[in-house]
C-alpha atoms as a PDB file:
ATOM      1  CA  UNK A   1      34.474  12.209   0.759  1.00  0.00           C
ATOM      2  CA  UNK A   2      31.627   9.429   0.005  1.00  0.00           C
ATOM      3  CA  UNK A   3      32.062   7.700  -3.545  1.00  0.00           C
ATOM      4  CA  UNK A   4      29.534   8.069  -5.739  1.00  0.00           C
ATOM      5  CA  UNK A   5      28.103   4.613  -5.006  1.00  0.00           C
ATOM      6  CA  UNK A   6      27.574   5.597  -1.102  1.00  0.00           C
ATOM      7  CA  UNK A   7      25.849   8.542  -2.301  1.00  0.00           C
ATOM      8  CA  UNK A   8      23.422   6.798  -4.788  1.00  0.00           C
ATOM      9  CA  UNK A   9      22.684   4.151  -2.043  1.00  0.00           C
ATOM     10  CA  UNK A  10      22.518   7.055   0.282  1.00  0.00           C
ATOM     11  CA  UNK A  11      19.490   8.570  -1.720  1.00  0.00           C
ATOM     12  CA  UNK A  12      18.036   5.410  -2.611  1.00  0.00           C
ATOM     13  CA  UNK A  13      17.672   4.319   1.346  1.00  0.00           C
ATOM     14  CA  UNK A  14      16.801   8.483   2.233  1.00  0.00           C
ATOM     15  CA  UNK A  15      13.574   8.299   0.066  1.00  0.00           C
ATOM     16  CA  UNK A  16      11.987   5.095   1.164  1.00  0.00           C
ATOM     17  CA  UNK A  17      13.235   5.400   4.919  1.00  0.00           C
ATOM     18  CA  UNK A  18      10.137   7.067   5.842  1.00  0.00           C
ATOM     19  CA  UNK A  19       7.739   4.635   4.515  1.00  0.00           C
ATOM     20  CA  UNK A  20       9.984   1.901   6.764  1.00  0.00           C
ATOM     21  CA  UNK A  21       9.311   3.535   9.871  1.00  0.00           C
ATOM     22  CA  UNK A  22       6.074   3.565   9.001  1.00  0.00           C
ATOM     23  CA  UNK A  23       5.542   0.025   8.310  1.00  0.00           C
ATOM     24  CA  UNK A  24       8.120  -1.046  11.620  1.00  0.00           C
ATOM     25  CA  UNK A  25       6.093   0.969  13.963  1.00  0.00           C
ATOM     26  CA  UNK A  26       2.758  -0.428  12.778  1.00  0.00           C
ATOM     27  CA  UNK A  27       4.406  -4.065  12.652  1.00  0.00           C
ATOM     28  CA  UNK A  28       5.923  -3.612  16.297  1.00  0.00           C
ATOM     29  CA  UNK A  29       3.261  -1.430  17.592  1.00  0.00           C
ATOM     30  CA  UNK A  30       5.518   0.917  18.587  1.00  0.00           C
ATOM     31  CA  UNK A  31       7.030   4.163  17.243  1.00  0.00           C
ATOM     32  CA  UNK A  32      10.318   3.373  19.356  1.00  0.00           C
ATOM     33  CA  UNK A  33      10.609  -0.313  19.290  1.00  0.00           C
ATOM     34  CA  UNK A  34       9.920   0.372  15.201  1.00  0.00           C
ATOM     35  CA  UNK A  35      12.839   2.764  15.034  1.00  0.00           C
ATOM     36  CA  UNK A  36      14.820   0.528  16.939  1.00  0.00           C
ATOM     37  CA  UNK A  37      14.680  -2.034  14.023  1.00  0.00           C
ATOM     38  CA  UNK A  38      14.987   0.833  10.944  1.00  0.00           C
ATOM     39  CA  UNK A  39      18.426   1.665  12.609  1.00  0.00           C
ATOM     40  CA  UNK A  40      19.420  -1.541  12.850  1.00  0.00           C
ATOM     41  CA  UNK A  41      18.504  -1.891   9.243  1.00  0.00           C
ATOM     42  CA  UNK A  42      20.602   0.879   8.294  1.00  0.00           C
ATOM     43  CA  UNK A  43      23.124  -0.232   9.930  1.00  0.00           C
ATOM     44  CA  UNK A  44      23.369  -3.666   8.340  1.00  0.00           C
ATOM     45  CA  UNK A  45      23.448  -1.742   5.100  1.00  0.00           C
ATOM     46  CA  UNK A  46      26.398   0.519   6.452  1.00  0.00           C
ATOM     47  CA  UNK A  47      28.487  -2.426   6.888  1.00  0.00           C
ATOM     48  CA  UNK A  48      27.833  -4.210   3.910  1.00  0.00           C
ATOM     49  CA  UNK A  49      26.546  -3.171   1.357  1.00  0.00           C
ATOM     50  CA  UNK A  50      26.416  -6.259  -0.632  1.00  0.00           C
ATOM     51  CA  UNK A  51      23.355  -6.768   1.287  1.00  0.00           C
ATOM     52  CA  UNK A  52      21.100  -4.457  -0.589  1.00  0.00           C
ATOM     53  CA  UNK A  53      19.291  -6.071  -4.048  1.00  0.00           C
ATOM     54  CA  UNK A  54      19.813  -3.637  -6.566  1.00  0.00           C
ATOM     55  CA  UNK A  55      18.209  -5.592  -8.555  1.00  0.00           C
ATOM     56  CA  UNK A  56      14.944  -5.300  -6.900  1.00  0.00           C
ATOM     57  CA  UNK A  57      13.228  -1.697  -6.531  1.00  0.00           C
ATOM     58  CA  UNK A  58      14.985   0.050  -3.702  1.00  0.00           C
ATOM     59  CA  UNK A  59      11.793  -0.061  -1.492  1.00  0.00           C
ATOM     60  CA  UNK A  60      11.757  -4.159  -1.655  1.00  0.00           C
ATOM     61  CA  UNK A  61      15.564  -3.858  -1.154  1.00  0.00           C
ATOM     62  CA  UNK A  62      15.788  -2.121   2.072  1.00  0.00           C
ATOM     63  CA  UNK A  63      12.187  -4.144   3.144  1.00  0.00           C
ATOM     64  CA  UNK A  64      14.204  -7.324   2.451  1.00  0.00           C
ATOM     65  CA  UNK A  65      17.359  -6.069   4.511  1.00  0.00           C
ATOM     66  CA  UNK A  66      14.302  -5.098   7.243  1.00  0.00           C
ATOM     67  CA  UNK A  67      13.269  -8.679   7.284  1.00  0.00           C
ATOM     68  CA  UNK A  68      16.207 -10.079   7.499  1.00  0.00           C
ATOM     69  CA  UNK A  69      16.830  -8.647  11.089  1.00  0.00           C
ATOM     70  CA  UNK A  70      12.980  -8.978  12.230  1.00  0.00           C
ATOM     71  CA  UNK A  71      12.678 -12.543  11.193  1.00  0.00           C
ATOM     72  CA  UNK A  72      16.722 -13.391  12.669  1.00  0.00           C
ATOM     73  CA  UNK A  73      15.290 -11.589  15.960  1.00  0.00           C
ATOM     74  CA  UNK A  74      12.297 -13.748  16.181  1.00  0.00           C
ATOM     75  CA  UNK A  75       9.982 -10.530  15.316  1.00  0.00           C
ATOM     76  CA  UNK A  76       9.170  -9.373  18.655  1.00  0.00           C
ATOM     77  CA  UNK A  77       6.727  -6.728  19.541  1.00  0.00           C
ATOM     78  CA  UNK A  78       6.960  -4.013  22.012  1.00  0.00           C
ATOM     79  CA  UNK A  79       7.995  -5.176  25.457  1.00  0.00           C
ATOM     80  CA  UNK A  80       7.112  -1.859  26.816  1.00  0.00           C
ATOM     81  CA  UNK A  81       3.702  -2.122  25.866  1.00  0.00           C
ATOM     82  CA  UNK A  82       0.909  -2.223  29.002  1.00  0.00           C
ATOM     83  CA  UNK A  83      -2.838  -2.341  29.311  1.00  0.00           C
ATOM     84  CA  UNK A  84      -5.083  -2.425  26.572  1.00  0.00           C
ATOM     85  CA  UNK A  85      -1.776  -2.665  24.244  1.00  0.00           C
ATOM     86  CA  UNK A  86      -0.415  -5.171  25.838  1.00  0.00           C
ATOM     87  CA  UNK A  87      -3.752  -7.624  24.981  1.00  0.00           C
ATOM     88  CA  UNK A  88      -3.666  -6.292  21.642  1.00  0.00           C
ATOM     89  CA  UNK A  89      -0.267  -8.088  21.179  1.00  0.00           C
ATOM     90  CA  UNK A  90      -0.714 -10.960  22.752  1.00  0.00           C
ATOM     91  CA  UNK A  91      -3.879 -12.051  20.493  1.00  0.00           C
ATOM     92  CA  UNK A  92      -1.720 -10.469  17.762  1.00  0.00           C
ATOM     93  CA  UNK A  93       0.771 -13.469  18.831  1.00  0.00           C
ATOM     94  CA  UNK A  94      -1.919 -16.269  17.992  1.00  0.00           C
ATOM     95  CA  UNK A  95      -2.157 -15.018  14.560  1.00  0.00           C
ATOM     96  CA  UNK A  96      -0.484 -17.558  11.836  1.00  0.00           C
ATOM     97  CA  UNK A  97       3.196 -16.818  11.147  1.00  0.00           C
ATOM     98  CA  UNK A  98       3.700 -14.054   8.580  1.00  0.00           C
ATOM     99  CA  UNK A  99       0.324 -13.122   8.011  1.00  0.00           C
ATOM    100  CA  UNK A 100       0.217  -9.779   9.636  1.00  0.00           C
ATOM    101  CA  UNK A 101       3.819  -9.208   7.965  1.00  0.00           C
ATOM    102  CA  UNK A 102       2.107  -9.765   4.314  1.00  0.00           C
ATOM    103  CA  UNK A 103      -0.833  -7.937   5.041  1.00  0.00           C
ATOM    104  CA  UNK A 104       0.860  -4.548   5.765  1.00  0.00           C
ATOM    105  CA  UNK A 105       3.279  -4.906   2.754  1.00  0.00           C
ATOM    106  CA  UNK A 106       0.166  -5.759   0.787  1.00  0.00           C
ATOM    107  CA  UNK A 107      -2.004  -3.347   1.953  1.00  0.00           C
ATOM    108  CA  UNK A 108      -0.505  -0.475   3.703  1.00  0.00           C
ATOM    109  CA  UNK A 109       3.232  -0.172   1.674  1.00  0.00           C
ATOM    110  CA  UNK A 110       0.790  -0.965  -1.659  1.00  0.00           C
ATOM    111  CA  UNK A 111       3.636  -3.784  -2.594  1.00  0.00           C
ATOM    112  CA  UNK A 112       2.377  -6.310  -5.147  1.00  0.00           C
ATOM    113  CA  UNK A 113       2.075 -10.361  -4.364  1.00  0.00           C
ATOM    114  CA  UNK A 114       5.442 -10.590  -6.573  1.00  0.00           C
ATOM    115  CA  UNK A 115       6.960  -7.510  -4.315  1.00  0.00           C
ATOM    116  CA  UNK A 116       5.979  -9.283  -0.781  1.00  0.00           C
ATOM    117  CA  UNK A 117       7.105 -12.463  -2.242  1.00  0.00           C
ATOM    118  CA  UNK A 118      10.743 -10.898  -2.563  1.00  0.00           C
ATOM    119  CA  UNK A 119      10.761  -9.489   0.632  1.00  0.00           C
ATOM    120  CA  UNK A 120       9.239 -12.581   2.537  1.00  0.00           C
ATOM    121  CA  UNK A 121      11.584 -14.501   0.070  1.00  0.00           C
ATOM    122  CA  UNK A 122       8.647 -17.148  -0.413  1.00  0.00           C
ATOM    123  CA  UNK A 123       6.787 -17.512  -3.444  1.00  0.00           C
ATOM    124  CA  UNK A 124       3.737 -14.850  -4.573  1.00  0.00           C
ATOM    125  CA  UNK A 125       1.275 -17.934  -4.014  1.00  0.00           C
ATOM    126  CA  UNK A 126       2.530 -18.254  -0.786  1.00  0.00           C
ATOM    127  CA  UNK A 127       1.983 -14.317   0.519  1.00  0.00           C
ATOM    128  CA  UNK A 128      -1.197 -14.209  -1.016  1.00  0.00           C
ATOM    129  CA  UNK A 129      -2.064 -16.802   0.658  1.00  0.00           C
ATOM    130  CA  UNK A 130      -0.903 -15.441   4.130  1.00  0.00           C
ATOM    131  CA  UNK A 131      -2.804 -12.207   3.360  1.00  0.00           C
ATOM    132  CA  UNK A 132      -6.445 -14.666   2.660  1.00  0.00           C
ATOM    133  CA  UNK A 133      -5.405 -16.390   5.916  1.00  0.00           C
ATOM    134  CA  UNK A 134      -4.702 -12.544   7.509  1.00  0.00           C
ATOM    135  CA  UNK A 135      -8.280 -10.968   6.496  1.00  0.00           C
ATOM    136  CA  UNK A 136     -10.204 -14.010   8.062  1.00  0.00           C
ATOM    137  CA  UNK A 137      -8.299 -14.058  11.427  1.00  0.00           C
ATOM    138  CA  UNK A 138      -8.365 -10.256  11.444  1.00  0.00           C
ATOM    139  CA  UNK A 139     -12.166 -10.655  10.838  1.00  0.00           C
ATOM    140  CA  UNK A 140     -13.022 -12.624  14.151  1.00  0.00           C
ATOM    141  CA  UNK A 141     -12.256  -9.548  15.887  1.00  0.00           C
ATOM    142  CA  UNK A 142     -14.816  -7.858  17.749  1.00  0.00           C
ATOM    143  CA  UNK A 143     -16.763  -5.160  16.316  1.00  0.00           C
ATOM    144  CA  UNK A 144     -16.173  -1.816  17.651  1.00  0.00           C
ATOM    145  CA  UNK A 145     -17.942   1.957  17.359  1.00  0.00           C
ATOM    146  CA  UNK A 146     -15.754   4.146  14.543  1.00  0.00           C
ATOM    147  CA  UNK A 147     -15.399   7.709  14.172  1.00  0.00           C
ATOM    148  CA  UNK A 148     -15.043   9.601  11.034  1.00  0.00           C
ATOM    149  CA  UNK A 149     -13.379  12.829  10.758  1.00  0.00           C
ATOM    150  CA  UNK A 150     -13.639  14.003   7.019  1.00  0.00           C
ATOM    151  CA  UNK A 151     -14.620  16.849   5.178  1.00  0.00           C
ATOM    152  CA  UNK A 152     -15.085  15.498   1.664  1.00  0.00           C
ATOM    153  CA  UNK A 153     -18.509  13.861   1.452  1.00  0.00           C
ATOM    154  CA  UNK A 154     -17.787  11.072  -1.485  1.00  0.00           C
ATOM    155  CA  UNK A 155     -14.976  10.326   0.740  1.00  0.00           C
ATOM    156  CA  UNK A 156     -17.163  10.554   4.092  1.00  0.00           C
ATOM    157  CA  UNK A 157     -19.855   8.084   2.219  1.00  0.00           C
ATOM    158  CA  UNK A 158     -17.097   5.338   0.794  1.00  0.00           C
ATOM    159  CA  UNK A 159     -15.289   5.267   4.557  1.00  0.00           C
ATOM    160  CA  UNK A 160     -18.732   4.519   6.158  1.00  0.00           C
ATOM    161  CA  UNK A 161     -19.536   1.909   3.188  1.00  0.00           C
ATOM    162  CA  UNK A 162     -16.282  -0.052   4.237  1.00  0.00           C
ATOM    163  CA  UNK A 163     -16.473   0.408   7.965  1.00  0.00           C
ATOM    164  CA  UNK A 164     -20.321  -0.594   7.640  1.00  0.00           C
ATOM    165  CA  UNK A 165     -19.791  -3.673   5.648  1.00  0.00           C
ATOM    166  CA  UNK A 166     -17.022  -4.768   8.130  1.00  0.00           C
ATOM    167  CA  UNK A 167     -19.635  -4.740  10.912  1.00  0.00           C
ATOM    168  CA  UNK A 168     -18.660  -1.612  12.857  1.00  0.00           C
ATOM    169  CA  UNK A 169     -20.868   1.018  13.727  1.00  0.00           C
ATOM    170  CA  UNK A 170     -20.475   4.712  12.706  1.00  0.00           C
ATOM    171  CA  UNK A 171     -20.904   7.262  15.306  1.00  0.00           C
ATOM    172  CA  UNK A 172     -20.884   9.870  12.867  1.00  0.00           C
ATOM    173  CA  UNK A 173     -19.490  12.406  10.976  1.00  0.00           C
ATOM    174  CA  UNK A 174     -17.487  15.612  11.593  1.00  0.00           C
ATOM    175  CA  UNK A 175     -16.168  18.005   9.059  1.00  0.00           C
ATOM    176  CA  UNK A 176     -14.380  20.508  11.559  1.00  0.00           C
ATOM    177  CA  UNK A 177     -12.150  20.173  14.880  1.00  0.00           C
ATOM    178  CA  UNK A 178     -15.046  21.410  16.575  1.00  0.00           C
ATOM    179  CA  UNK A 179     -17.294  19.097  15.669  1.00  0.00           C
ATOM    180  CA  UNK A 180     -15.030  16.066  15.900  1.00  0.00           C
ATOM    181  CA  UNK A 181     -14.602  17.116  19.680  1.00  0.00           C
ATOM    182  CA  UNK A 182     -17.868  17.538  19.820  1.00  0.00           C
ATOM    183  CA  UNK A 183     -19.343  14.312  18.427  1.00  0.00           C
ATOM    184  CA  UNK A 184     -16.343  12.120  20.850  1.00  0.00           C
ATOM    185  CA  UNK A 185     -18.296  13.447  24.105  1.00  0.00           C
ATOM    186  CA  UNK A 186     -21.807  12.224  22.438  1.00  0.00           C
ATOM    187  CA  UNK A 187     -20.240   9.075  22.012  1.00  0.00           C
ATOM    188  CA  UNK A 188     -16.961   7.369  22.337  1.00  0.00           C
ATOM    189  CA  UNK A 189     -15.952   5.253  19.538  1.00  0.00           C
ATOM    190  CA  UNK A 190     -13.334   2.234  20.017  1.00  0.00           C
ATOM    191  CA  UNK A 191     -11.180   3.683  16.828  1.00  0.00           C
ATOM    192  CA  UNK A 192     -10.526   7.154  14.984  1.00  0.00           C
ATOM    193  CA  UNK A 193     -10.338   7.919  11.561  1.00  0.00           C
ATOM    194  CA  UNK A 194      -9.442  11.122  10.531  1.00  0.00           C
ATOM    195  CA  UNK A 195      -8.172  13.614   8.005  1.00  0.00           C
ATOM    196  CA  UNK A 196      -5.624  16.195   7.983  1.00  0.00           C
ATOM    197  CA  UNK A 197      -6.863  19.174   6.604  1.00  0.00           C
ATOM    198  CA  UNK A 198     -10.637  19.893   7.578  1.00  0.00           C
ATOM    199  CA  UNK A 199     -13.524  22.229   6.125  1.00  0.00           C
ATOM    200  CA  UNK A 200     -13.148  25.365   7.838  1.00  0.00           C
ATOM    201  CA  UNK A 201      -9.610  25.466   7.449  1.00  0.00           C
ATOM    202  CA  UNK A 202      -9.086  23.776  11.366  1.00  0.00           C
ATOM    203  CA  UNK A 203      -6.463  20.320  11.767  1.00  0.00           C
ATOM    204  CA  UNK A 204      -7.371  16.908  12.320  1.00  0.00           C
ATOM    205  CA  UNK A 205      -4.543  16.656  13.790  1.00  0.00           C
ATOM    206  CA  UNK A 206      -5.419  19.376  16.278  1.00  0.00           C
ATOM    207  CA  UNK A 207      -8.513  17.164  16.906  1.00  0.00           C
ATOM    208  CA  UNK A 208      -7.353  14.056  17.370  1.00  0.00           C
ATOM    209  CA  UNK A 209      -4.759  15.864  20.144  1.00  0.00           C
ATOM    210  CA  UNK A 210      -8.209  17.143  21.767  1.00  0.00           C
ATOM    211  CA  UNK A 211     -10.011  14.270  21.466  1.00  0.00           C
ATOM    212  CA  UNK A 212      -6.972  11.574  22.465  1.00  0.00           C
ATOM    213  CA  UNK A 213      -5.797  14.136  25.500  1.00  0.00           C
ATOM    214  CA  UNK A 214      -7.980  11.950  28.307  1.00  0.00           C
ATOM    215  CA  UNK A 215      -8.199   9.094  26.035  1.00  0.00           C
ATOM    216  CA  UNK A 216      -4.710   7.900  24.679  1.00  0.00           C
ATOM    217  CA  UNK A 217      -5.602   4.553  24.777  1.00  0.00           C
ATOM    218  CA  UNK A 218      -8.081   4.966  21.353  1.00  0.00           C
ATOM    219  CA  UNK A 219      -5.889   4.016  18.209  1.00  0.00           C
ATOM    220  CA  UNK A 220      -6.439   6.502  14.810  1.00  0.00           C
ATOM    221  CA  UNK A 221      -5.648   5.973  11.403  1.00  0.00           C
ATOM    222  CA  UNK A 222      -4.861   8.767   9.510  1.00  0.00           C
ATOM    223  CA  UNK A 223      -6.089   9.434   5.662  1.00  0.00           C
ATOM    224  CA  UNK A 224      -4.182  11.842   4.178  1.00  0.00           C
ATOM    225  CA  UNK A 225      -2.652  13.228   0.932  1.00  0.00           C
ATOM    226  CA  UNK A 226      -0.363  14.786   2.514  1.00  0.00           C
ATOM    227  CA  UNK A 227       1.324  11.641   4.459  1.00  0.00           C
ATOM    228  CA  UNK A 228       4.658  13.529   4.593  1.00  0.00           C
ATOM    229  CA  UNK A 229       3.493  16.092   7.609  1.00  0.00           C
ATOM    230  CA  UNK A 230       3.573  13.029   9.786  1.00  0.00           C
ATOM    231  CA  UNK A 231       6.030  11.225   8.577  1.00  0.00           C
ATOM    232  CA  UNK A 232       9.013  13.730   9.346  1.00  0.00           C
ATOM    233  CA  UNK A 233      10.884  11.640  12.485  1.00  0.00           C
ATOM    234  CA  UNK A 234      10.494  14.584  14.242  1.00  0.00           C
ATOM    235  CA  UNK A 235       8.053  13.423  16.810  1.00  0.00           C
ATOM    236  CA  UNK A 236       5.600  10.867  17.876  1.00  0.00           C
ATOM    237  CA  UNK A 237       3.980   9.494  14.427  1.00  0.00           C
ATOM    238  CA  UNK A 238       0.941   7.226  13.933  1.00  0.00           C
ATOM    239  CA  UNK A 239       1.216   3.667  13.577  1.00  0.00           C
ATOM    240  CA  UNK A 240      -1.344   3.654  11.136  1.00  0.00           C
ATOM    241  CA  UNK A 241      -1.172   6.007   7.893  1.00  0.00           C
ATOM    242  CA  UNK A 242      -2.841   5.731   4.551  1.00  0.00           C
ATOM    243  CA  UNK A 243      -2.378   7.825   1.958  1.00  0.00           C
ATOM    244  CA  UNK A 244      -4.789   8.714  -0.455  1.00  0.00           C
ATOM    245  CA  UNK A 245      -5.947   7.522  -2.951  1.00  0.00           C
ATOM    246  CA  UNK A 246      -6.449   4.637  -1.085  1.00  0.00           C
ATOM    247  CA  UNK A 247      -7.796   1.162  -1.542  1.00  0.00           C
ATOM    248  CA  UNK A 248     -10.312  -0.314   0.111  1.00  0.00           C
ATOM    249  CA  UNK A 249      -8.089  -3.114   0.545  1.00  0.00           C
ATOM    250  CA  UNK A 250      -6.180  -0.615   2.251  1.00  0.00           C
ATOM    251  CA  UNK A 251      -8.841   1.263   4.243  1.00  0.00           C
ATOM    252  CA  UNK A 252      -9.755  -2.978   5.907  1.00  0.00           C
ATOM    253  CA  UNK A 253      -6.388  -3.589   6.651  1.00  0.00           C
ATOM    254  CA  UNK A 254      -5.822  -0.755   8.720  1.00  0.00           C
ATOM    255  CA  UNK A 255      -8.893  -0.812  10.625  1.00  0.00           C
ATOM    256  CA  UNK A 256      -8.918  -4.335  11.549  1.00  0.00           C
ATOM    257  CA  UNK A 257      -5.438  -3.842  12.993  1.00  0.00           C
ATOM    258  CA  UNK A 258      -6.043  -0.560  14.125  1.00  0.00           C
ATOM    259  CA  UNK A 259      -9.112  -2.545  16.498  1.00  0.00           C
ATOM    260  CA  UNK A 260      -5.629  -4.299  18.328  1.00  0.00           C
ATOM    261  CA  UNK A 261      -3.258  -1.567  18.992  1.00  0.00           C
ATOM    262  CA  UNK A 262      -4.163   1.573  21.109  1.00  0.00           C
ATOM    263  CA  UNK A 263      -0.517   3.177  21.379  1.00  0.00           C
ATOM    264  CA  UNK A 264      -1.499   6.222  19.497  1.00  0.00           C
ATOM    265  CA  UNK A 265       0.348   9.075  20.804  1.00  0.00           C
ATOM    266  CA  UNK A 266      -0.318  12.321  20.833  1.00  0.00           C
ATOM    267  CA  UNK A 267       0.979  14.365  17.569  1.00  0.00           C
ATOM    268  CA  UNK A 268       1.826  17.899  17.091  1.00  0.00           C
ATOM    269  CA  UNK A 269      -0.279  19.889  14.629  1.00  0.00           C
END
């Protein structure tokens, strides 16, 4: 039977294992090469378990134990990657060393300078730094058409603000599946945002499946409070999920990477 210590390490790892998938895939672009490294992870922690900080909080544990591997592997992306993808991780290459690391454990796993410091094992001055030098790279992208699926109107107003003030366009707004179909074929945007649960009761989910049927190749970020209905390993999962509340810091992030990857795949409702 497993000691008691297995067990406790056991829960500690079960609870934050979904949040590390969720970070590898958006990190590697892909939901399989992602996986890939949060087995590998687990099994480093399987065969010694020295290697997990219990001094740190067990999220910054297991992300340490995650970096570890990434960093010994050289951090590769997907090699199975083609077409639009493909680009999007070869600029992603140019980018300085580490920044695109700190920016998703900044933004996207909500992790503290002090937090991505431990993980990066550099100092907090250091990964805040990498996250300045992250936004400005990130910002020389090219500005691109957005689409906002959202039912709550402060919400709908604060997404445009942000999106706006980043120098994207807005295509519009849709509260409903319907409408969100609807709105795609008046005109195609380069990204998707979209919520889960709609107005009249209909899935974004169920829309983004519509909308992405023809068109895989247009990345979505999901903004959601209810992040675990996607994050269940049970299928294809987005690389990029926020959960609200979110931060604007959060809400930048995401798009601007978002703008490079197109290997959204298609979820179930």
């Amino acid at each position: 039977m497993p000691t008691e210590h297995a067990q406790d390490l056991t829960s500690k790892i079960g609870a934050n294992l979904p949040f590390l998938r969720r970070y590898a895939r958006a990190l590697t672009g892909s939901q399989v090469e992602g996986d890939k490294y949060a087995v590998a992870t687990l099994e480093a922690i399987l065969s010694d378990t020295s290697i997990f900080d219990h001094e740190a909080s067990n999220k910054v544990a297991l992300f340490k134990v995650f970096h570890s591997i990434w960093s010994t592997s050289g951090g590769t992306f997907s090699a199975e990657e083609t077409g639009v993808a493909a680009k999007a991780q070869k600029h992603l290459s140019r980018l300085t060393s580490g920044t695109r690391e700190a920016l998703l454990l900044h933004t996207i796993e909500d992790m503290s300078f002090a937090d991505v410091a431990k993980v990066l094992d550099m100092s907090p001055a250091d990964a805040e730094k990498l996250v300045d030098i992250a936004y400005t790279e990130m910002a020389k992208s090219l500005a691109g058409r957005v689409m906002i699926i959202e039912d709550e109107a402060i919400i709908t107003m604060d997404l445009e603000a942000i999106v706006s003030d980043m120098g994207h366009a807005v295509t519009g707004i849709a509260r409903t599946a319907d409408a969100a179909v609807n709105l795609f074929r008046t005109e195609k945007p380069h990204l998707i945002m979209s919520d889960i649960q709609l107005a009249d009761g209909s899935s974004g989910i169920d829309a983004v499946n519509r909308i992405i049927a023809d068109t895989p190749e247009i990345p979505v970020i999901f903004i959601t409070a209810f992040p675990e209905r996607l994050l269940t390993g049970e299928g294809p999962e987005p690389a990029f999920l926020i959960s609200k509340p979110y931060t604007e810091e959060q809400v930048r992030s995401a798009v601007s990477q978002a703008m490079f990857f197109s290997s959204t795949e298609t979820l179930k409702a």
